[in-house]
Protein backbone atom coordinates (compact mmCIF):
# COMPACT_ATOMS: atom_id res chain seq x y z
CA UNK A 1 89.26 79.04 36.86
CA UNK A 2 87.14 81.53 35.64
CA UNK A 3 83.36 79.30 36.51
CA UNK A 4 85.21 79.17 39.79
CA UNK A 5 85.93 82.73 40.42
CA UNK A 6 82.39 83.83 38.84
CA UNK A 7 80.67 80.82 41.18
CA UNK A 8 82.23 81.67 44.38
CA UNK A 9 81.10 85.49 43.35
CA UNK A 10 77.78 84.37 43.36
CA UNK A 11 77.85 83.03 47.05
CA UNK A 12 76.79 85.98 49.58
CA UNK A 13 79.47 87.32 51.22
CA UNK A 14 82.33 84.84 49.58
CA UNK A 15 84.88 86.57 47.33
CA UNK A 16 86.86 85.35 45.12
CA UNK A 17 90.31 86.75 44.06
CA UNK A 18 91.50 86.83 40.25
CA UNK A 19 94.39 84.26 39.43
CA UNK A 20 96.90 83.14 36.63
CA UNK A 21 97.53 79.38 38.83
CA UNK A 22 95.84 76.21 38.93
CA UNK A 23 93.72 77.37 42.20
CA UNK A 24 91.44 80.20 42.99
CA UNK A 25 92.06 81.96 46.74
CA UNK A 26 89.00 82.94 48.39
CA UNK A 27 87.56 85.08 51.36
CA UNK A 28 85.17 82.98 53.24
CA UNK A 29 85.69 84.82 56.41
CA UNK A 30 82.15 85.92 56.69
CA UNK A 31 81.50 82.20 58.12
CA UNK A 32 83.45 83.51 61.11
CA UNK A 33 85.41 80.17 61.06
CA UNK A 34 89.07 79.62 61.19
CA UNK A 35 90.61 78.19 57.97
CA UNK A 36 91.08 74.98 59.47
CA UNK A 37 87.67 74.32 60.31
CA UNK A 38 86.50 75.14 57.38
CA UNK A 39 88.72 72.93 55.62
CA UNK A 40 87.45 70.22 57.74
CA UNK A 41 84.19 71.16 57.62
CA UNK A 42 84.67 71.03 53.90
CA UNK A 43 86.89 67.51 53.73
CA UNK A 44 83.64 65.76 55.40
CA UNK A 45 81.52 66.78 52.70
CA UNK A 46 83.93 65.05 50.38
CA UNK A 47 85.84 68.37 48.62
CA UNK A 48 89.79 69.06 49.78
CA UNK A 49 90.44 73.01 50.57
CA UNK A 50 93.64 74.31 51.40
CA UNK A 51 93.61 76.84 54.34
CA UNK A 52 95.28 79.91 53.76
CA UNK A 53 95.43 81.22 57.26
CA UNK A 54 98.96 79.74 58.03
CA UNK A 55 100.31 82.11 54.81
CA UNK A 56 99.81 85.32 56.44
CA UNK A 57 96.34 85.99 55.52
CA UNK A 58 93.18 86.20 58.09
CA UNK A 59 91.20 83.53 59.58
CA UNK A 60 89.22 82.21 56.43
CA UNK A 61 90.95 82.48 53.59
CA UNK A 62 91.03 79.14 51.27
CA UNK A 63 91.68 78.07 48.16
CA UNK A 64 90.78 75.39 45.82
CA UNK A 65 92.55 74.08 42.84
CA UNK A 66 90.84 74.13 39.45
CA UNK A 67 89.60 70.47 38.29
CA UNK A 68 87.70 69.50 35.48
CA UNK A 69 84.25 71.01 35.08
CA UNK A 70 81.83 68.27 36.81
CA UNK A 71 84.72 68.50 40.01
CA UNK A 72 83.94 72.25 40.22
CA UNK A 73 80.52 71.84 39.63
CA UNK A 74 80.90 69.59 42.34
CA UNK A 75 82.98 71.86 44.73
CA UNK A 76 80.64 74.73 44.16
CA UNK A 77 77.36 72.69 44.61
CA UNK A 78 78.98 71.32 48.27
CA UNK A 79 80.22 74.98 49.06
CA UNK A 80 77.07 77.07 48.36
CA UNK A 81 75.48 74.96 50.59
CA UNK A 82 78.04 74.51 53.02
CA UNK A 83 77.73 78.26 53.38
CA UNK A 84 74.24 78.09 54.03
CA UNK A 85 73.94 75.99 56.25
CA UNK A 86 77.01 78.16 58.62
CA UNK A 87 74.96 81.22 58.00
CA UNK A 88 71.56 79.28 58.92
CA UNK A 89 73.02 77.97 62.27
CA UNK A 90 74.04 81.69 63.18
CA UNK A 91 70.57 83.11 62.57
């Protein structure tokens, strides 16, 4: 939880939100996406994200559940770059 949290920090304009669960919630809303796409976005890069939007939060909020450490590795490896690439394309 915490690599996660520290990670996500480390990704401009992503933050991450404390937590005492199994899963991390996140701002991603700087991609200017709605949760949904950026789940789906997310699912064809082969990582599951839960969209937060439907919860009462704002367009982009997600969160991921903890895994072992090569899964976040994994998750944070496909989401840094996801990230760049969205803030590429808007350039």
């Amino acid at each position: 939880r915490n690599y996660l949290i520290q990670e996500l920090g480390k990704i401009p304009g992503i933050k991450a939100y404390p937590s005492q669960g199994n899963f991390v919630l996140f701002d991603a809303s700087v991609l200017g996406k709605k949760s949904e796409e950026i789940k789906n976005d997310i699912i064809a890069r082969g990582i599951f994200i839960r969209p937060m939007e439907g919860h009462g939060t704002r367009p982009g909020f997600m969160r991921v559940t903890v895994g072992v450490p090569e899964q976040n590795q994994k998750f944070i490896a496909i989401f840094t770059q996801y990230v760049e690439d969205v803030m590429n394309q808007k350039a």
